[in-house]
N, C-alpha and C. Protein backbone atom coordinates (compact mmCIF):
# COMPACT_ATOMS: atom_id res chain seq x y z
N UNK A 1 127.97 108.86 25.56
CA UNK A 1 129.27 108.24 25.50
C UNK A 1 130.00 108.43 26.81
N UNK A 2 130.89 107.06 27.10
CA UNK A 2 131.27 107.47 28.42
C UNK A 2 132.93 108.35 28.39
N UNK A 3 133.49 108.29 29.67
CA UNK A 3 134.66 109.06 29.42
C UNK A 3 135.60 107.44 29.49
N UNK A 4 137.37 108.06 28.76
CA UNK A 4 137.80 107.06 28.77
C UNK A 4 138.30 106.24 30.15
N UNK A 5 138.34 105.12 30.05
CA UNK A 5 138.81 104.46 31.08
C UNK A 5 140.24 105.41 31.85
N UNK A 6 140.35 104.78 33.13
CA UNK A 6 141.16 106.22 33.52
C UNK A 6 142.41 105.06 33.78
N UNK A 7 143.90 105.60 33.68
CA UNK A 7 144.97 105.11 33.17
C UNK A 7 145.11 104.07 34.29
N UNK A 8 145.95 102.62 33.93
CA UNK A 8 146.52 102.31 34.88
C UNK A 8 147.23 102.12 35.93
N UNK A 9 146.55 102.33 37.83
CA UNK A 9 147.23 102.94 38.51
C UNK A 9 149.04 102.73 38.96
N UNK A 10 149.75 103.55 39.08
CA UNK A 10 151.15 103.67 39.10
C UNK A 10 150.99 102.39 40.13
N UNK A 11 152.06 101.03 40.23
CA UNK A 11 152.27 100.81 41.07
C UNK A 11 153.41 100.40 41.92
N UNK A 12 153.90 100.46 42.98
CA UNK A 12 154.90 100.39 43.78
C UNK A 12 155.57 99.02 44.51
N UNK A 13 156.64 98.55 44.38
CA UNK A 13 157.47 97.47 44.69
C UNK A 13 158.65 97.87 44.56
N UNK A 14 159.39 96.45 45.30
CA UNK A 14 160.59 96.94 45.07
C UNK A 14 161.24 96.36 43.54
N UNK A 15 162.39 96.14 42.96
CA UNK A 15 162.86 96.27 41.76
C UNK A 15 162.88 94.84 41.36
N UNK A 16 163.06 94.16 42.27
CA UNK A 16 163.21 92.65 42.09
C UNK A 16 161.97 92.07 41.73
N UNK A 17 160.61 93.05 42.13
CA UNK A 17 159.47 92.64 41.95
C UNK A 17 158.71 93.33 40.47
N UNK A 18 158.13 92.30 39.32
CA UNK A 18 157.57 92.91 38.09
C UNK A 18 155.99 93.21 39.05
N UNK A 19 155.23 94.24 38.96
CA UNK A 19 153.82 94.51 38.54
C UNK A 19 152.77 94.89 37.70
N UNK A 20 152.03 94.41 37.64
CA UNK A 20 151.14 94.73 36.03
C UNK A 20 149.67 95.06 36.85
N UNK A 21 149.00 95.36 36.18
CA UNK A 21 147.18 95.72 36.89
C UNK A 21 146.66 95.68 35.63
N UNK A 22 145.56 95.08 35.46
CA UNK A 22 144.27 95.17 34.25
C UNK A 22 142.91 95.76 35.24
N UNK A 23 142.05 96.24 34.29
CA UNK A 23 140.79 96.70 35.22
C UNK A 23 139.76 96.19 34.16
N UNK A 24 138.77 95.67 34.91
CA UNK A 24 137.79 94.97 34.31
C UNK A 24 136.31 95.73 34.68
N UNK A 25 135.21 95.66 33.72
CA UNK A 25 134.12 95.76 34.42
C UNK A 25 133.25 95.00 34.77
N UNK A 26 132.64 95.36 36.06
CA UNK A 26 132.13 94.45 36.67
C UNK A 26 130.20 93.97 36.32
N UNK A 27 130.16 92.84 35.45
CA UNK A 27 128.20 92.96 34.88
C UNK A 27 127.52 92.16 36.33
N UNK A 28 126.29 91.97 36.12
CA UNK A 28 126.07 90.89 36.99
C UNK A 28 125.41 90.49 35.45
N UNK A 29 125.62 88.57 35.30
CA UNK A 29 125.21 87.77 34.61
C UNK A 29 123.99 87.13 34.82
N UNK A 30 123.41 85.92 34.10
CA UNK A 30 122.43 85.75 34.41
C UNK A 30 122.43 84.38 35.80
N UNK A 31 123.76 84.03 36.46
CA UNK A 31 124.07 82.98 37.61
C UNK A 31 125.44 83.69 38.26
N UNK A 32 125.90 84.57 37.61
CA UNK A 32 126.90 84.92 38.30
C UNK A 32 127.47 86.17 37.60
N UNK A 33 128.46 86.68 38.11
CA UNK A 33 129.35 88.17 37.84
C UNK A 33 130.06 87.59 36.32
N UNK A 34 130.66 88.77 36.26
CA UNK A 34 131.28 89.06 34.88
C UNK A 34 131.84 89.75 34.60
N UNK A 35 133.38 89.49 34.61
CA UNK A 35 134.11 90.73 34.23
C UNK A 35 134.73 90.86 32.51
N UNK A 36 134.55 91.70 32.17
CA UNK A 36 134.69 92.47 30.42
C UNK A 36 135.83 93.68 31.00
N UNK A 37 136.72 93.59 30.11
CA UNK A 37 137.44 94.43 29.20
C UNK A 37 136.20 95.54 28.78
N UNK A 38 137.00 96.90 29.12
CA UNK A 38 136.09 98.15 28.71
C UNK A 38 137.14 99.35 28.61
N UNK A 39 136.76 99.95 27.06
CA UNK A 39 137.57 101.19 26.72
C UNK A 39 136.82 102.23 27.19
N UNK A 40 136.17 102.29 27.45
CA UNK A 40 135.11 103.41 28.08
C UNK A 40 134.51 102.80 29.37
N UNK A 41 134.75 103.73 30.72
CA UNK A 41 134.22 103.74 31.78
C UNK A 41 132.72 104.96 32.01
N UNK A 42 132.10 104.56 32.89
CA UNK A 42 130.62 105.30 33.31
C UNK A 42 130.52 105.64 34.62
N UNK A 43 130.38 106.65 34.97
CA UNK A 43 129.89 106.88 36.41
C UNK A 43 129.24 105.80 37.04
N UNK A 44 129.17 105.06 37.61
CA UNK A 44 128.55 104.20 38.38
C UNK A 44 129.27 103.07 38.09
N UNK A 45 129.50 102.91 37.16
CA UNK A 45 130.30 101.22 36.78
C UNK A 45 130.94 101.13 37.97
N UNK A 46 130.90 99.57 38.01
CA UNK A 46 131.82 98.72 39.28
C UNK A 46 133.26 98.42 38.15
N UNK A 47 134.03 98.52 39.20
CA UNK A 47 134.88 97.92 37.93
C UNK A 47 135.88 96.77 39.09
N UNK A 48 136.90 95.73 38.59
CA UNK A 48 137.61 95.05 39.57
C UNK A 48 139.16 95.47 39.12
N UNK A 49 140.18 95.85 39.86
CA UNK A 49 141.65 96.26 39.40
C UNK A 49 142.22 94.84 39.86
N UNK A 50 142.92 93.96 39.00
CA UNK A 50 143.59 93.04 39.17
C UNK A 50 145.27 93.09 39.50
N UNK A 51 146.06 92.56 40.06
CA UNK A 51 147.04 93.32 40.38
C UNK A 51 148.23 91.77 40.28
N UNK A 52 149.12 92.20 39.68
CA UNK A 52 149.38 90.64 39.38
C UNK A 52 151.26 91.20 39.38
N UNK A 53 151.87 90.17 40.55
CA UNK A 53 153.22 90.44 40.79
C UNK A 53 154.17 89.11 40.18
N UNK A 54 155.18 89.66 40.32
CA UNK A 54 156.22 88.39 40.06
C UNK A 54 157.50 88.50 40.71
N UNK A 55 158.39 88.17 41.23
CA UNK A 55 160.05 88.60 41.62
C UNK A 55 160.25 87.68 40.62
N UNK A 56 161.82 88.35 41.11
CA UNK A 56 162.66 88.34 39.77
C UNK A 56 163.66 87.35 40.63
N UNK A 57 163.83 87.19 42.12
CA UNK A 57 164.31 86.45 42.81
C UNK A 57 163.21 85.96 44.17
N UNK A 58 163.83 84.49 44.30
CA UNK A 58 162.99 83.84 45.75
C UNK A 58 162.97 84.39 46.76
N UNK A 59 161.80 84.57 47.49
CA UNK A 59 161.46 84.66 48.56
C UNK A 59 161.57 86.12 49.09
N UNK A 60 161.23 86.13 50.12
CA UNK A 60 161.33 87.40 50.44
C UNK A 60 160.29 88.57 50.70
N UNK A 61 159.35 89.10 51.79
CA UNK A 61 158.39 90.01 52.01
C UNK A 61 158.79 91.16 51.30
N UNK A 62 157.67 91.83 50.51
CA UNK A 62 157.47 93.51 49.84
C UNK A 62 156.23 93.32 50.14
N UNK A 63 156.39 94.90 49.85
CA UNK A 63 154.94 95.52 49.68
C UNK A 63 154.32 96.31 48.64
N UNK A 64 153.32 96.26 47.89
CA UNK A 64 152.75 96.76 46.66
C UNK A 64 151.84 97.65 47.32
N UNK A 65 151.77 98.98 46.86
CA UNK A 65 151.23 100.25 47.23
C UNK A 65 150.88 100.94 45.83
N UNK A 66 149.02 100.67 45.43
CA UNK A 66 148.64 101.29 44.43
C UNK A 66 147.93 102.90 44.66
N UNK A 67 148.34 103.64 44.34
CA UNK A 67 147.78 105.01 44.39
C UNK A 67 146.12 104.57 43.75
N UNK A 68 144.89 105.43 43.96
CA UNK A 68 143.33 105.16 43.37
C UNK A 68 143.56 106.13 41.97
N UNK A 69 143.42 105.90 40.94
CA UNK A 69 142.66 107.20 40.35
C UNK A 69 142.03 108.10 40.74
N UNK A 70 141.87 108.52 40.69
CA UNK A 70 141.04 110.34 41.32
C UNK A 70 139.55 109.87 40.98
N UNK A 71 139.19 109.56 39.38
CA UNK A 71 138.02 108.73 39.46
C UNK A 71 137.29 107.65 39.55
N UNK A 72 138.03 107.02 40.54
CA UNK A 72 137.36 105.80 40.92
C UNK A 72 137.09 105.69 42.54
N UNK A 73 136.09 105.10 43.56
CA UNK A 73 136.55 105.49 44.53
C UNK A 73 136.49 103.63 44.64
N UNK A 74 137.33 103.51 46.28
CA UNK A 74 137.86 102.09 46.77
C UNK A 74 136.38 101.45 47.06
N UNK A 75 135.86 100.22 46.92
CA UNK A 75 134.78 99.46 46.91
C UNK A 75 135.18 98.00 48.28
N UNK A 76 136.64 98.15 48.50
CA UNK A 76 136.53 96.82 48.94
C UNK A 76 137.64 95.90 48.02
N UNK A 77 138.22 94.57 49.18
CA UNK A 77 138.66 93.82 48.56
C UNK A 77 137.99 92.41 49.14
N UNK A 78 138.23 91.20 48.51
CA UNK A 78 137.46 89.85 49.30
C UNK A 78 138.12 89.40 50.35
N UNK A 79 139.70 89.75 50.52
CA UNK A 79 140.11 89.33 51.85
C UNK A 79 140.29 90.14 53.04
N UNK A 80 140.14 91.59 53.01
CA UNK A 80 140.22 92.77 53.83
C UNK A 80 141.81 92.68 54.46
N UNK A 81 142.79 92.32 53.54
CA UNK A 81 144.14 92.05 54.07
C UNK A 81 144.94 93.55 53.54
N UNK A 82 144.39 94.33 52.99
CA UNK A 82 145.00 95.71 52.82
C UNK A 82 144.88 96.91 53.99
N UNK A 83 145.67 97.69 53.71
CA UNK A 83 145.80 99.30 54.66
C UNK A 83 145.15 99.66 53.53
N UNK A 84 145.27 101.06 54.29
CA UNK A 84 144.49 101.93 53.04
C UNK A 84 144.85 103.44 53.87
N UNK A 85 144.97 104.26 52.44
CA UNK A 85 145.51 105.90 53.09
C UNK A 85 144.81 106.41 52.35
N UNK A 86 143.97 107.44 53.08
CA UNK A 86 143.28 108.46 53.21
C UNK A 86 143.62 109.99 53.06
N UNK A 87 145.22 110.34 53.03
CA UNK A 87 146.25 111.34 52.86
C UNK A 87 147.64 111.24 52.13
N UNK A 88 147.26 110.77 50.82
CA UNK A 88 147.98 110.50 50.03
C UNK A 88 149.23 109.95 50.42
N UNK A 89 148.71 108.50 51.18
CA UNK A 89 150.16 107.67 51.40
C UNK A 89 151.00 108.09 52.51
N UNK A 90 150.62 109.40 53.23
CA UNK A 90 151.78 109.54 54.68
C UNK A 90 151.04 108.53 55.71
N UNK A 91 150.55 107.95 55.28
CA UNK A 91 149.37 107.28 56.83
C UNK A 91 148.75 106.10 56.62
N UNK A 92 148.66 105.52 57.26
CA UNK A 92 148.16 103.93 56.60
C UNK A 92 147.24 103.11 57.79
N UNK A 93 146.32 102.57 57.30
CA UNK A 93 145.51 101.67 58.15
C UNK A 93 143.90 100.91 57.77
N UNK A 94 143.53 100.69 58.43
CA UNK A 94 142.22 99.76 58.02
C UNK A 94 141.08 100.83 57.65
N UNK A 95 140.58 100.62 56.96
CA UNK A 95 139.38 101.51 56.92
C UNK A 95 138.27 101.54 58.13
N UNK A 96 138.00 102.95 58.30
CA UNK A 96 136.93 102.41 59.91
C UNK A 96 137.73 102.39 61.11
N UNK A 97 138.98 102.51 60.46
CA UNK A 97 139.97 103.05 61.96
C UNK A 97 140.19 104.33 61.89
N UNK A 98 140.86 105.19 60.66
CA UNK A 98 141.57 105.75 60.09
C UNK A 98 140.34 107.33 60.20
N UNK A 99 141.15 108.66 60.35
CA UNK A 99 140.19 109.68 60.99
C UNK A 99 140.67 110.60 59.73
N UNK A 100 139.54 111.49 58.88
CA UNK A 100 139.94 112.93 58.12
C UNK A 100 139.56 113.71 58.56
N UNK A 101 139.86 114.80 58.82
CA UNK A 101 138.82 116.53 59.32
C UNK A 101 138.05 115.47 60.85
N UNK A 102 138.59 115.11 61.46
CA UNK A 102 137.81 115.24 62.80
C UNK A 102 136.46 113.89 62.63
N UNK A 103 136.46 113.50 61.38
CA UNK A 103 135.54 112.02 61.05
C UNK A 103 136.22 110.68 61.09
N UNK A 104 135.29 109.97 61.20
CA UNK A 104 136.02 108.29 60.58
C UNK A 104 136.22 108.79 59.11
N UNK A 105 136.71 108.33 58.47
CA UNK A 105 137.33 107.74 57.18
C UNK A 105 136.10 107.19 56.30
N UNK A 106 135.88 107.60 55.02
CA UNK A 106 134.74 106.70 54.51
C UNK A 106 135.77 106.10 52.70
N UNK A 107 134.81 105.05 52.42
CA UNK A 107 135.66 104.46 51.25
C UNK A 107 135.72 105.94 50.10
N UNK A 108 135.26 106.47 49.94
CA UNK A 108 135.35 108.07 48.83
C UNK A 108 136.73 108.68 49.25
N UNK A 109 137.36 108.74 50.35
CA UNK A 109 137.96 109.40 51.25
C UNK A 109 139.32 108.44 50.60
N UNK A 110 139.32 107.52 50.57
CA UNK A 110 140.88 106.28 50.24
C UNK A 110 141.44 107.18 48.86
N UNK A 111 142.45 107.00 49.35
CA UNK A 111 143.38 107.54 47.71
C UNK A 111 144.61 106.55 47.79
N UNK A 112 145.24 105.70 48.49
CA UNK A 112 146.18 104.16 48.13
C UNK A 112 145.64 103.85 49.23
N UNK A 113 146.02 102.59 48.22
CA UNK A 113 145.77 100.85 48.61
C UNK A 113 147.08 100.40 48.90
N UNK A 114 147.34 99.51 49.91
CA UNK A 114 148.82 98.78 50.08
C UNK A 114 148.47 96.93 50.72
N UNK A 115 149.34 96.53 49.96
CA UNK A 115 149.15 94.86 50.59
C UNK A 115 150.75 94.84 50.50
N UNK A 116 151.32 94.27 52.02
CA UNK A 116 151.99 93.57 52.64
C UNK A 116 151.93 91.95 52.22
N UNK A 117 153.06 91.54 51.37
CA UNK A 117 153.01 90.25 50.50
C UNK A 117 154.24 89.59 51.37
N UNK A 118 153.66 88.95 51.97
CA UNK A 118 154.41 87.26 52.38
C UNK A 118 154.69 85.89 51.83
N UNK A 119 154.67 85.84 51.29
CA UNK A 119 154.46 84.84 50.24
C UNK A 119 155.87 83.90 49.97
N UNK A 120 156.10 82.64 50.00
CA UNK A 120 157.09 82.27 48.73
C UNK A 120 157.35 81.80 47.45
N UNK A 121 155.86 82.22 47.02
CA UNK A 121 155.85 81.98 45.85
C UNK A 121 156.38 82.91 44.62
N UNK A 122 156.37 82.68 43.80
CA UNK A 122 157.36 83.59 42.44
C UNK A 122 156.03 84.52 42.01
N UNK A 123 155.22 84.20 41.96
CA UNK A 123 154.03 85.23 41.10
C UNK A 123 152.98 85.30 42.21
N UNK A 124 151.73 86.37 42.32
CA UNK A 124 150.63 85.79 42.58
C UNK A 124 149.64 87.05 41.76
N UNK A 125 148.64 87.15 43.24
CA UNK A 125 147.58 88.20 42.04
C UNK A 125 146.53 88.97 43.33
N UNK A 126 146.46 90.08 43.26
CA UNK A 126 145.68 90.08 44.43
C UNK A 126 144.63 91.22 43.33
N UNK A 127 143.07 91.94 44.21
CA UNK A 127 142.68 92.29 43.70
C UNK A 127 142.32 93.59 44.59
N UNK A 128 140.79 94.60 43.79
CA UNK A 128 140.22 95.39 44.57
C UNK A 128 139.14 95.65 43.72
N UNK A 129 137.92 96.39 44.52
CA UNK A 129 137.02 96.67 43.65
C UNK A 129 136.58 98.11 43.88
N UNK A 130 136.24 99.05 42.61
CA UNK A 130 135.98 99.91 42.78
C UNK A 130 134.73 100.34 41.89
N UNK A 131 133.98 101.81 42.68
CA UNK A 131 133.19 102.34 41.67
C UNK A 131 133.90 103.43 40.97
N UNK A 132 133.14 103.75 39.60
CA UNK A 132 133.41 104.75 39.09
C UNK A 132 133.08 106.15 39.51
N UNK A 133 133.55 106.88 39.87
CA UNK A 133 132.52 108.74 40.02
C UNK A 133 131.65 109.14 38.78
């Protein structure tokens, strides 16, 4: 049996802005991927965190800053338009730039995610993918 899915991560905006996140797991199908709803996560599972905003008023740049779960580590997103911190959020930057203990930075190493939203639209949705530990 696996352990339970691990809670949905806290996430950060400003007040004008609603955020929600679902986490899906990730199958491969028999032509393509597949994401399922799962009450129980597994060491290895891929899973995808969906991240879905709205303001409450037009226009206007924020930024959404998700802390990782402790058990999941960062996999990647499809547009590589995020920072990413490696020291719980005092520090921010691309992965592969970013230095711990005297190393590059590896994806195990990420603990938040942040996307810089430009947008003028009222809602959108961005994503990320992660493995399980």
């Amino acid at each position: 049996m696996g352990a339970p899915a691990p809670a949905r991560a806290a996430m950060v905006a400003p007040a004008s802005v609603a955020i929600g996140s679902d986490v899906f797991v990730e199958h491969l199908g028999e032509a393509n991927r597949v994401l399922e709803r799962s009450d129980r996560l597994r060491p290895g599972d891929r899973v995808v965190t969906i991240v879905s905003w709205r303001r409450a008023l037009p226009g206007g740049a924020f930024t959404v800053v998700n802390p990782l779960p402790h058990r999941v580590q960062f996999d990647g997103t499809a547009d590589g338009a995020e920072e990413v911190s490696v020291d719980g959020g005092r520090s921010w930057g691309k992965l592969g730039q970013l230095r711990i203990a005297g190393r590059l930075a590896l994806a195990p190493d990420v603990t938040h995610v942040r996307w810089h939203i430009v947008s003028p639209a009222p809602a959108g949705r961005i994503a990320y993918r992660a493995i399980v530990r």
